[in-house]
C-alpha atoms as a PDB file:
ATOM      1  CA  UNK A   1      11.194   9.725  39.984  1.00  0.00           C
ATOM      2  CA  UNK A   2      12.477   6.788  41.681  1.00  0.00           C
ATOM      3  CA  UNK A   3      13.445   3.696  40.345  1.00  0.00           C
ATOM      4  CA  UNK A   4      10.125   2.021  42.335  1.00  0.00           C
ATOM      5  CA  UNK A   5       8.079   4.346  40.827  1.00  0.00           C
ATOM      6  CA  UNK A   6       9.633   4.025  37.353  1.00  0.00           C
ATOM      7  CA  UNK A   7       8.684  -0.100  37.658  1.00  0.00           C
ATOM      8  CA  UNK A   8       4.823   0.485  38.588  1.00  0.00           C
ATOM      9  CA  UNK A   9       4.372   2.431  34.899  1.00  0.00           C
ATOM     10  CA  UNK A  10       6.642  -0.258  33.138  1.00  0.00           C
ATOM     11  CA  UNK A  11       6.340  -3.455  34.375  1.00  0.00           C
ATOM     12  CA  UNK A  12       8.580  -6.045  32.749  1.00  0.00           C
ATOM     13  CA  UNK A  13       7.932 -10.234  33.160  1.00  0.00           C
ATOM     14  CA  UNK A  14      10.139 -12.198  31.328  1.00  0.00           C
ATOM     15  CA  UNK A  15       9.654 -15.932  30.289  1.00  0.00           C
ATOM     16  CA  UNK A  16      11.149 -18.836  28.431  1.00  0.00           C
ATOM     17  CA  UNK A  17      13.538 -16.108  26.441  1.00  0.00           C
ATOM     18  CA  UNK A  18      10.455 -13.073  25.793  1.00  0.00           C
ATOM     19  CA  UNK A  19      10.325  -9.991  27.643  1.00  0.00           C
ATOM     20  CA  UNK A  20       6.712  -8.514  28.105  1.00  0.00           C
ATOM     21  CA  UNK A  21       6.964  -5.149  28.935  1.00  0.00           C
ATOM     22  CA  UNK A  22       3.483  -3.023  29.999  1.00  0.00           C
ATOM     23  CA  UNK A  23       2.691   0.051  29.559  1.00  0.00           C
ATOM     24  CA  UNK A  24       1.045   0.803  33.681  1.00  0.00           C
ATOM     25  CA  UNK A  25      -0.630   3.829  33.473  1.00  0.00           C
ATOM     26  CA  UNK A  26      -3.995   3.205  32.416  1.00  0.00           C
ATOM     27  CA  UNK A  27      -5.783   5.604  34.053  1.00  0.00           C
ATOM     28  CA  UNK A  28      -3.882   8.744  32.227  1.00  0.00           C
ATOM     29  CA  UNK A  29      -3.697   6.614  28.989  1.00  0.00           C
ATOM     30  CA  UNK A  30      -0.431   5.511  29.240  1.00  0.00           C
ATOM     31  CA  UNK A  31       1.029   8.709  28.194  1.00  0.00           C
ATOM     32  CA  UNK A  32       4.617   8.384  26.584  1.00  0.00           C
ATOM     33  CA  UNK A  33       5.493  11.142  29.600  1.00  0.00           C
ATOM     34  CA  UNK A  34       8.829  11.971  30.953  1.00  0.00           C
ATOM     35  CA  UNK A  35       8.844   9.316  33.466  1.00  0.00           C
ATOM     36  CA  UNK A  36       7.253   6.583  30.645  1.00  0.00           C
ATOM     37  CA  UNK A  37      10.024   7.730  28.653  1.00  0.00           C
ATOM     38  CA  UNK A  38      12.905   7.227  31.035  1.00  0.00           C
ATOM     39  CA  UNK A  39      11.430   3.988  32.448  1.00  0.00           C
ATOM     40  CA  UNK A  40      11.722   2.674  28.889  1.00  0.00           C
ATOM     41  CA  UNK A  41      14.898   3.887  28.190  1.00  0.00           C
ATOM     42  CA  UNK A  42      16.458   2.272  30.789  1.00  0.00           C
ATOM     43  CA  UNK A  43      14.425  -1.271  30.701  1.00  0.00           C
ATOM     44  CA  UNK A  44      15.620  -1.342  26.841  1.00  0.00           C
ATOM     45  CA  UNK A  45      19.150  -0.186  27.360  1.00  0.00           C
ATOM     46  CA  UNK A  46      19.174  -3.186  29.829  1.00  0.00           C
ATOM     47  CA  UNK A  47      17.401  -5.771  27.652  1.00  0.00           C
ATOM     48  CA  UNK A  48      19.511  -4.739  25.047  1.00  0.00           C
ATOM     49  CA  UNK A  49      22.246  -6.034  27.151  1.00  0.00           C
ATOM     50  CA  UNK A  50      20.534  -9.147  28.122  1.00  0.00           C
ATOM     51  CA  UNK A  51      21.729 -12.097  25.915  1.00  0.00           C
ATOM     52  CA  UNK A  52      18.780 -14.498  27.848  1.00  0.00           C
ATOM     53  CA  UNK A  53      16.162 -12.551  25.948  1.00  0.00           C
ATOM     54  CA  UNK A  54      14.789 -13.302  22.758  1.00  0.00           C
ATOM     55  CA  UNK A  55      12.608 -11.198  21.133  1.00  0.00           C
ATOM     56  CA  UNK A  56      10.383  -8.122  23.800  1.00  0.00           C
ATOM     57  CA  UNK A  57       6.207  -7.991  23.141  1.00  0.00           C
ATOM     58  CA  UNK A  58       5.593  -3.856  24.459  1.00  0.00           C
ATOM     59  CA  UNK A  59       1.849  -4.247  25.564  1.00  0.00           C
ATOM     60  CA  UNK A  60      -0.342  -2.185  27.602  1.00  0.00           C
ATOM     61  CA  UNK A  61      -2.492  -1.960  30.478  1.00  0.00           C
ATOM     62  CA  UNK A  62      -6.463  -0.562  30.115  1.00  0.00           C
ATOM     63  CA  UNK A  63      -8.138   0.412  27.558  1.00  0.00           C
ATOM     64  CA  UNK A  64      -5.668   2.337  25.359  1.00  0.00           C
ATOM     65  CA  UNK A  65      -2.407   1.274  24.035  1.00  0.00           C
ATOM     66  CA  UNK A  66      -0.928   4.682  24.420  1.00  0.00           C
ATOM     67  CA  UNK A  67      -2.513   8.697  23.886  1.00  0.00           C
ATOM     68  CA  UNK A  68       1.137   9.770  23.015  1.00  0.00           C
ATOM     69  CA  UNK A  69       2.663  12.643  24.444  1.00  0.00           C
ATOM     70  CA  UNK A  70       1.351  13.968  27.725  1.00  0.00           C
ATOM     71  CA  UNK A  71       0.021  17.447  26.352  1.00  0.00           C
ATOM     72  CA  UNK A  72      -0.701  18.358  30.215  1.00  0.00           C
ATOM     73  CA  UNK A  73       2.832  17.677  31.298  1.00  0.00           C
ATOM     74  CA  UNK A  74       4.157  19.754  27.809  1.00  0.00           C
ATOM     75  CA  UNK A  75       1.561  22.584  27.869  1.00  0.00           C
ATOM     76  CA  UNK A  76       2.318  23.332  31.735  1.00  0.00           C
ATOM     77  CA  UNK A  77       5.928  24.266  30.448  1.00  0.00           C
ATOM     78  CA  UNK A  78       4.721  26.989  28.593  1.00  0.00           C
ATOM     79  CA  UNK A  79       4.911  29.450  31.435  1.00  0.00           C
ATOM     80  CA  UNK A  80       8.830  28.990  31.180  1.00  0.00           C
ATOM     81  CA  UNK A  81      11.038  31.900  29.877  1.00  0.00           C
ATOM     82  CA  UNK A  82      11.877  30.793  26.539  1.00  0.00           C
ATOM     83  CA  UNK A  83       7.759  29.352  26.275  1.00  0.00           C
ATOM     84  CA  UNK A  84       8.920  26.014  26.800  1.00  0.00           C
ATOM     85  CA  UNK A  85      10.890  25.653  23.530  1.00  0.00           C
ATOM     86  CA  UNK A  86      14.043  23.684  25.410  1.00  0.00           C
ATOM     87  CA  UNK A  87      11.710  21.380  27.167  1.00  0.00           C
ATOM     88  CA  UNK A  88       9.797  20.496  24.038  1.00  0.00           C
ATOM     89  CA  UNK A  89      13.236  19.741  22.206  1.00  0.00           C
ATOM     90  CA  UNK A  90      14.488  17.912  25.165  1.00  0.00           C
ATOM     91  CA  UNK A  91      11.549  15.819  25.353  1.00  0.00           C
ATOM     92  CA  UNK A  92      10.910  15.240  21.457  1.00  0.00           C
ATOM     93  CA  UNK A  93      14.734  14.471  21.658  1.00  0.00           C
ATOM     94  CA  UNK A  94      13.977  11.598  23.799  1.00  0.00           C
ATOM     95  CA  UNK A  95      11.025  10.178  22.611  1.00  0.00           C
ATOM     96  CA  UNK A  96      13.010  10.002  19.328  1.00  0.00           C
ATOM     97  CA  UNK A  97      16.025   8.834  21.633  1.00  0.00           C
ATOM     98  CA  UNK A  98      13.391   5.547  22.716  1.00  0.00           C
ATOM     99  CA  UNK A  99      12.164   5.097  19.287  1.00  0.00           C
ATOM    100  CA  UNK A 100      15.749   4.614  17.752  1.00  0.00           C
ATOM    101  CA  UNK A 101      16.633   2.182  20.858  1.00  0.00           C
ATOM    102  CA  UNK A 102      13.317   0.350  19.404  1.00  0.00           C
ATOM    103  CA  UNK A 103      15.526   0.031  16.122  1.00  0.00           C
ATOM    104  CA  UNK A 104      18.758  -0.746  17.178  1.00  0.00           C
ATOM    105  CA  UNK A 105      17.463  -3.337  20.140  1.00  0.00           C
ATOM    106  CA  UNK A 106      19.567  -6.711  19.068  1.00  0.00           C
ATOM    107  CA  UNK A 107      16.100  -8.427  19.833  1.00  0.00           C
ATOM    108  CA  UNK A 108      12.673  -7.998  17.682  1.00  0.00           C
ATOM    109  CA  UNK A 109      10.171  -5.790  19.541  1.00  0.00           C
ATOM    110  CA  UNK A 110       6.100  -7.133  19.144  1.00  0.00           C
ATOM    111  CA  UNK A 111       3.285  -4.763  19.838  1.00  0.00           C
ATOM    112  CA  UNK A 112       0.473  -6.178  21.278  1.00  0.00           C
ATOM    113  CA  UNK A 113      -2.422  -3.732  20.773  1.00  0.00           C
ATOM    114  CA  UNK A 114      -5.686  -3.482  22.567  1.00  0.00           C
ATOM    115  CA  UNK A 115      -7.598  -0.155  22.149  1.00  0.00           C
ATOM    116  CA  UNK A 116      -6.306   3.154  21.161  1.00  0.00           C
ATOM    117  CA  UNK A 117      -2.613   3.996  19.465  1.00  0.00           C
ATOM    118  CA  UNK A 118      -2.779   7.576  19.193  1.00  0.00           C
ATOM    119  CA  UNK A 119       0.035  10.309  17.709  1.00  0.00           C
ATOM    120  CA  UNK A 120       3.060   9.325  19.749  1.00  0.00           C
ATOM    121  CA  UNK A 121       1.542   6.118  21.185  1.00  0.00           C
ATOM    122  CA  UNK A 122       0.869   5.445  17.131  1.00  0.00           C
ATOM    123  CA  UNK A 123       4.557   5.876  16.116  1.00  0.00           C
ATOM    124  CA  UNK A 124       5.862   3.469  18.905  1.00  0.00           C
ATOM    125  CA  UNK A 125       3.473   0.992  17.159  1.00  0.00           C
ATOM    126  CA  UNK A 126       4.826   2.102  13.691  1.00  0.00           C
ATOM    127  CA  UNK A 127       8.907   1.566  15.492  1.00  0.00           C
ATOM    128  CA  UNK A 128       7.859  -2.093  16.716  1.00  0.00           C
ATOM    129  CA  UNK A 129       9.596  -4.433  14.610  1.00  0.00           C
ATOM    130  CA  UNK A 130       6.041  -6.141  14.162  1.00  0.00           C
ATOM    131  CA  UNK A 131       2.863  -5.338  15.462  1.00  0.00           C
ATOM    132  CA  UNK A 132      -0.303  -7.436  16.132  1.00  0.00           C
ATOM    133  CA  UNK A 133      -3.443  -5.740  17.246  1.00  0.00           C
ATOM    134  CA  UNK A 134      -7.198  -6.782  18.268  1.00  0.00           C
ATOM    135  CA  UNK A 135     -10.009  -6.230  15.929  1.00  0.00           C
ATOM    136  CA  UNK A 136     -10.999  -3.519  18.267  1.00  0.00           C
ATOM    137  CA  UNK A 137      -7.828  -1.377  17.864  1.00  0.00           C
ATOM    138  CA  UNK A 138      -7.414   1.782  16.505  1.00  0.00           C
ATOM    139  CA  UNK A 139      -5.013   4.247  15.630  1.00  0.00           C
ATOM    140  CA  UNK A 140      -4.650   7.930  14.532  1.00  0.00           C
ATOM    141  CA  UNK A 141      -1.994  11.009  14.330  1.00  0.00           C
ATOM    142  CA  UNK A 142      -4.646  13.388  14.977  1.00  0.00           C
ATOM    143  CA  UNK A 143      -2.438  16.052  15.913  1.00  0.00           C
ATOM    144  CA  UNK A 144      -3.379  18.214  12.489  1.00  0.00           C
ATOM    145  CA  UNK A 145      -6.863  18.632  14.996  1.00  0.00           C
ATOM    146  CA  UNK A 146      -5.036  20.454  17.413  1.00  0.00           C
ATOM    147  CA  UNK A 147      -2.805  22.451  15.137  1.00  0.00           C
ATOM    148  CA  UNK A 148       0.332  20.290  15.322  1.00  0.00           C
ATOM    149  CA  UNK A 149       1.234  18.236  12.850  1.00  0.00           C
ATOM    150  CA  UNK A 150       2.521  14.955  13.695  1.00  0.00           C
ATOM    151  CA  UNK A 151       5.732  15.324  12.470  1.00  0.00           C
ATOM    152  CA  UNK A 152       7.922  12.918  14.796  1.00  0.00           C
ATOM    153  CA  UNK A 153       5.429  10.383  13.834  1.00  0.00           C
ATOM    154  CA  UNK A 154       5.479  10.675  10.028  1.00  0.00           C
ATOM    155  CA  UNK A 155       9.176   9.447  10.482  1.00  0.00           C
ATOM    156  CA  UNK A 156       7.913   6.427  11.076  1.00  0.00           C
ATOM    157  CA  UNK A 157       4.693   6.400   9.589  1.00  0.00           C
ATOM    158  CA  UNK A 158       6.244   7.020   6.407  1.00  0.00           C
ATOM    159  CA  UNK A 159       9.060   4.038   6.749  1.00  0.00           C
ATOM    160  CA  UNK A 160       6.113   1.469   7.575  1.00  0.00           C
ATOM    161  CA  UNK A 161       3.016   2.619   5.123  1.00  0.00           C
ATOM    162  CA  UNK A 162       3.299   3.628   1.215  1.00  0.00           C
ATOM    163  CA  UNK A 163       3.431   7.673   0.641  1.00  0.00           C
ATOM    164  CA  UNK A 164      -0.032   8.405   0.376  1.00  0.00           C
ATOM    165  CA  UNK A 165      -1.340   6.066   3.437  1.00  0.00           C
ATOM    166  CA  UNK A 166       0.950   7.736   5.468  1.00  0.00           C
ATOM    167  CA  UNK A 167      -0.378  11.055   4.315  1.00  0.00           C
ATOM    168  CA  UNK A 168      -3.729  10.408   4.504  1.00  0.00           C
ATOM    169  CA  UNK A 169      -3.451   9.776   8.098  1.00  0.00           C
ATOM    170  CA  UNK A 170      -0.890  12.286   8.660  1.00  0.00           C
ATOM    171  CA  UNK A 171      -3.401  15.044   6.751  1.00  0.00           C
ATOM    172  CA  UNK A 172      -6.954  13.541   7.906  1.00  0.00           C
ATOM    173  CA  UNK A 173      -6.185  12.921  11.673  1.00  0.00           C
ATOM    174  CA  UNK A 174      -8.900  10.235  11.342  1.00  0.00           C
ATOM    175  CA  UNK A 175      -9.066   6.957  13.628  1.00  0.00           C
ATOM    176  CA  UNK A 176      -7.938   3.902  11.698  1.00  0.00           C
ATOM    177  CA  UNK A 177      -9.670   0.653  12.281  1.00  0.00           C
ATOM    178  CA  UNK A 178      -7.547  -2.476  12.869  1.00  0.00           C
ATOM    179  CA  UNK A 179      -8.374  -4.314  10.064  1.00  0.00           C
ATOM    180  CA  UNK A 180      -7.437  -1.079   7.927  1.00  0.00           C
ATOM    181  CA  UNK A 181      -3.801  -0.458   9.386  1.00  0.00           C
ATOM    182  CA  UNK A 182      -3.290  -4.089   8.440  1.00  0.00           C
ATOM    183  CA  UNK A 183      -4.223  -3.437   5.133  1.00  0.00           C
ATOM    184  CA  UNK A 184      -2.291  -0.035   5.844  1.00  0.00           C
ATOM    185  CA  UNK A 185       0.624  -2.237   6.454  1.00  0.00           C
ATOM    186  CA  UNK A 186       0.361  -0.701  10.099  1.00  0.00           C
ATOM    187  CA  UNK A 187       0.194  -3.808  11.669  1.00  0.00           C
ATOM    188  CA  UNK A 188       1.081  -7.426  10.533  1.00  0.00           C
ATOM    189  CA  UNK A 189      -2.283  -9.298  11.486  1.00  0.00           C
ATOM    190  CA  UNK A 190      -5.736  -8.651  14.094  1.00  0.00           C
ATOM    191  CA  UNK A 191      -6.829 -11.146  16.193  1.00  0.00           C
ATOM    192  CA  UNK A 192     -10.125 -11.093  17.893  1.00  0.00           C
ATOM    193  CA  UNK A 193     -10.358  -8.430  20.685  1.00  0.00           C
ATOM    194  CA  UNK A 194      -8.182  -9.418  23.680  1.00  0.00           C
ATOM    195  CA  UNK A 195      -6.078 -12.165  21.905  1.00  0.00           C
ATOM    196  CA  UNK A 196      -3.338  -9.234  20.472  1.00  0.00           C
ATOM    197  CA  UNK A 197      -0.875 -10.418  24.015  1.00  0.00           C
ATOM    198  CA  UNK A 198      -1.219 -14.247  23.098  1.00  0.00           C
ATOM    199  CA  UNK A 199      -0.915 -13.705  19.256  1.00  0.00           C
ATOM    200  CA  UNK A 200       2.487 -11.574  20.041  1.00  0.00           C
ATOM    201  CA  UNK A 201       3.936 -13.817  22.157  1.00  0.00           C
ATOM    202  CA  UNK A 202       3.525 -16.864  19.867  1.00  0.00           C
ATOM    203  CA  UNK A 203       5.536 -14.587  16.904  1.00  0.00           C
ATOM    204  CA  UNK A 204       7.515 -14.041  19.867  1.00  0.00           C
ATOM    205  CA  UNK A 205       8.495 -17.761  20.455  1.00  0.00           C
ATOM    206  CA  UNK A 206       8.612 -18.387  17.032  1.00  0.00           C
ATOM    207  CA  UNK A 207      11.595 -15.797  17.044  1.00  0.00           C
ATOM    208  CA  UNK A 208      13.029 -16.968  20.429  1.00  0.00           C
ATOM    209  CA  UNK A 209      13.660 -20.973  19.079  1.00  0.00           C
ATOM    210  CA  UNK A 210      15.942 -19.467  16.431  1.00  0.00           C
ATOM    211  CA  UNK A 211      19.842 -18.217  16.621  1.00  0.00           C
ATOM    212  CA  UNK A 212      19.877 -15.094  18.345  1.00  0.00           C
ATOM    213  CA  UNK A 213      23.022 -14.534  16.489  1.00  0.00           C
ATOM    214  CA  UNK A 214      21.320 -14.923  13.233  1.00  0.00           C
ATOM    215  CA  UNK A 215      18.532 -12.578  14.292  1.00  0.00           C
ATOM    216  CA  UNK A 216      20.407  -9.824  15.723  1.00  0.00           C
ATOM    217  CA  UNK A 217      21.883  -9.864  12.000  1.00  0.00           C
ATOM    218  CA  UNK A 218      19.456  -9.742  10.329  1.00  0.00           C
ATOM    219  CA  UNK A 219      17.507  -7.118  11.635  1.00  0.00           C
ATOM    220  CA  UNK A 220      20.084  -4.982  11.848  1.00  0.00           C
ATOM    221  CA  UNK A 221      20.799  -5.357   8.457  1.00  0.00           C
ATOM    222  CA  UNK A 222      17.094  -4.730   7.649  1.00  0.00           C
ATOM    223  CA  UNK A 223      17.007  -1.121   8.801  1.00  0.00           C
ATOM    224  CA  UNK A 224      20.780  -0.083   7.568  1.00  0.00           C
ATOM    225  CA  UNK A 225      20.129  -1.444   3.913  1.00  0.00           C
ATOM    226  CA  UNK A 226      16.935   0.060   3.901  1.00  0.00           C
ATOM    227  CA  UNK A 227      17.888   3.660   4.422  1.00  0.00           C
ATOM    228  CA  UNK A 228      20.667   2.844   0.827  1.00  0.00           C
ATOM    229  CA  UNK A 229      20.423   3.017  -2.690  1.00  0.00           C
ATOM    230  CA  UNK A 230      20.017  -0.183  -4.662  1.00  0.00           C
ATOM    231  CA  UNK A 231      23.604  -0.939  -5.259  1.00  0.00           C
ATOM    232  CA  UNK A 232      25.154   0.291  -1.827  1.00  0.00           C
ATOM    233  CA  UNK A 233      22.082  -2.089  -0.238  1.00  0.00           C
ATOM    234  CA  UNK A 234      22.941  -4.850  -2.293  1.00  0.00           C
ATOM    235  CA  UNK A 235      26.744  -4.685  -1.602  1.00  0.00           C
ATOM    236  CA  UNK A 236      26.313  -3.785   2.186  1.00  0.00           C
ATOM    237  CA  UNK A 237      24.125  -7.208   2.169  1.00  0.00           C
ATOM    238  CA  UNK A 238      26.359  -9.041   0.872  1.00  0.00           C
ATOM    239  CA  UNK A 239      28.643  -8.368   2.797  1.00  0.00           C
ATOM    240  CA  UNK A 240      26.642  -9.401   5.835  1.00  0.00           C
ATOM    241  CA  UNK A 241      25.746 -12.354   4.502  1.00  0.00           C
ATOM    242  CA  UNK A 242      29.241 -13.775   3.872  1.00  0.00           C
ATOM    243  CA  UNK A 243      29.851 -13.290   7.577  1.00  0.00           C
ATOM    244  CA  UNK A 244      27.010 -14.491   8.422  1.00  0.00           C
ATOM    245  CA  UNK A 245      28.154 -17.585   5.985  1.00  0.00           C
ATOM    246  CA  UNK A 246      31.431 -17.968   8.437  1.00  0.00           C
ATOM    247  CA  UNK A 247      28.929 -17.732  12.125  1.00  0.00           C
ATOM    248  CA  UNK A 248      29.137 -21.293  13.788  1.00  0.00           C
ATOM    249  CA  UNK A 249      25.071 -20.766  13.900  1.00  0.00           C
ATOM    250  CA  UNK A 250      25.114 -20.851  10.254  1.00  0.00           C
ATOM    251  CA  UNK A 251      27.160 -23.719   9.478  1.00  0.00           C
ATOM    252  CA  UNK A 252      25.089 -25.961  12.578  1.00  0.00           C
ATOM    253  CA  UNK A 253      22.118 -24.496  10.703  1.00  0.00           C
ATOM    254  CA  UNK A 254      22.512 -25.500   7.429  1.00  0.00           C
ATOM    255  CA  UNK A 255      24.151 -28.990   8.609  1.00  0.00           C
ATOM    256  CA  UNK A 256      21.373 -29.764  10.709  1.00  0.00           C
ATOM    257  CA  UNK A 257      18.378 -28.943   7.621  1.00  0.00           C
ATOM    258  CA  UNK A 258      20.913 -31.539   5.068  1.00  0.00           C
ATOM    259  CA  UNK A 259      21.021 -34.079   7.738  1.00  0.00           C
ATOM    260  CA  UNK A 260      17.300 -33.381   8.546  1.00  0.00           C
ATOM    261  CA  UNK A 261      17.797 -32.794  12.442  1.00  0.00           C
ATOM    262  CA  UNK A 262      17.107 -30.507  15.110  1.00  0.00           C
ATOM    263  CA  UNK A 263      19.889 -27.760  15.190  1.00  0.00           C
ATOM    264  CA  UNK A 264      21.597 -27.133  17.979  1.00  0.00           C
ATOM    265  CA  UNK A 265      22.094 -22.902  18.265  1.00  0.00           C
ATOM    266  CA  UNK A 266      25.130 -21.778  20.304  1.00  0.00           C
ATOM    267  CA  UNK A 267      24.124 -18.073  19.026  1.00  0.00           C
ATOM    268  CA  UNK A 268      27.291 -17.101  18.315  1.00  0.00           C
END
């Protein structure tokens, strides 16, 4: 697929430090597809690269945030040789491929979700860094229906919700309303229906007017101490934080809050 093509399912606008990127393929459901895939790939291998942008808010276009997989593309492989078992590793491989450049991204990732977040399309949701979703939003791993488990999402269904909410999903296949994957700890807040964009991008320039230094820190620090034990987390953190101590950002920070004034971030 060309690189044209590629922008019409992922369009990207960026403003005042936030990249929006869209999900543009309503009409199939936004399907995380090959092309989907790729597209986002690349977009976040660039942002990630991009020291003018802030924080990213992943939305989508239509009615569903995203059906996951596209079982039409992955079913037609079936006729293959080997029954399609490379081309269901190589394209698992990069959905998890996207999901860990969700995690390692220097800037905070926002869904914004309107609609449906279903198996795949609910485990982007689950990667987001946060996640804000209208009252009308819903999400499920259903894939227990169909006879296959939603494996790739329990990795991280099971790093967002407590054991057992992630299992009850992951075991019932049922839809979740918004105001229950909040509870859930799915998503961070709901907003009335069509608001979840707005709502993100606030969080989002809430995150942009601080040092993108500091930020790029600290959530990096999040997801490496979290996957320690108690000691190692505590001394890895530390460690961090002592640097961090030593960042110009720091010292203008904590200068600026004694002298009571408006800091002045250099994000270095």
């Amino acid at each position: 697929m060309n690189a044209h093509a590629k922008a019409q399912i992922l369009l990207r606008e960026d403003a005042d430090g936030i990249a929006t990127l869209t999900l543009n393929r309503p009409e199939a459901r936004n399907p995380l597809s090959e092309a989907m895939l790729a597209a986002l790939s690349e977009t976040l291998a660039a942002i990630a690269k991009d020291r003018s942008v802030r924080a990213v808010v992943l939305a989508a276009a239509g009615p569903v945030f995203s059906a996951g997989h596209d079982l039409k593309e992955m079913s037609a492989r079936r006729a293959d040789p080997d029954r399609g078992r490379a081309y269901f590793a190589d394209v698992l491989g990069r959905c998890s491929g996207v999901m860990q450049q969700i995690t390692a991204l220097p800037q905070p990732v926002i869904a914004a979700v309107e609609g449906t977040a279903t198996a795949a399309g609910c485990q982007l949701v689950a990667t987001c860094d946060l996640a804000v979703a209208g009252e009308g939003a819903r999400f499920c791993t259903p894939g227990v229906h169909i006879g296959l488990f939603c494996s790739t999402p329990m990795v991280a269904l099971s790093r967002n919700l407590s054991a057992k909410h992630a299992m009850e999903m992951l075991l019932l296949g049922e839809m979740v309303p918004a105001p229950e994957a909040a509870r859930m700890g799915l998503v961070n807040r709901v907003v009335p229906a069509g608001e979840a964009l707005a709502e993100a991008k606030r969080l989002a320039a809430i995150i942009a007017s601080k040092s993108a230094a500091t930020v790029k820190v600290g959530k990096r620090t999040f997801y490496e101490q979290r996957e320690m034990g108690l000691k190692a987390a505590y001394d890895h953190a530390s460690a961090v934080m002592v640097e961090n101590m030593l960042a110009r950002d720091a010292e203008e920070g904590i200068g600026a809050f004694m002298a009571k004034r408006t800091p002045d971030w250099r994000h270095s």
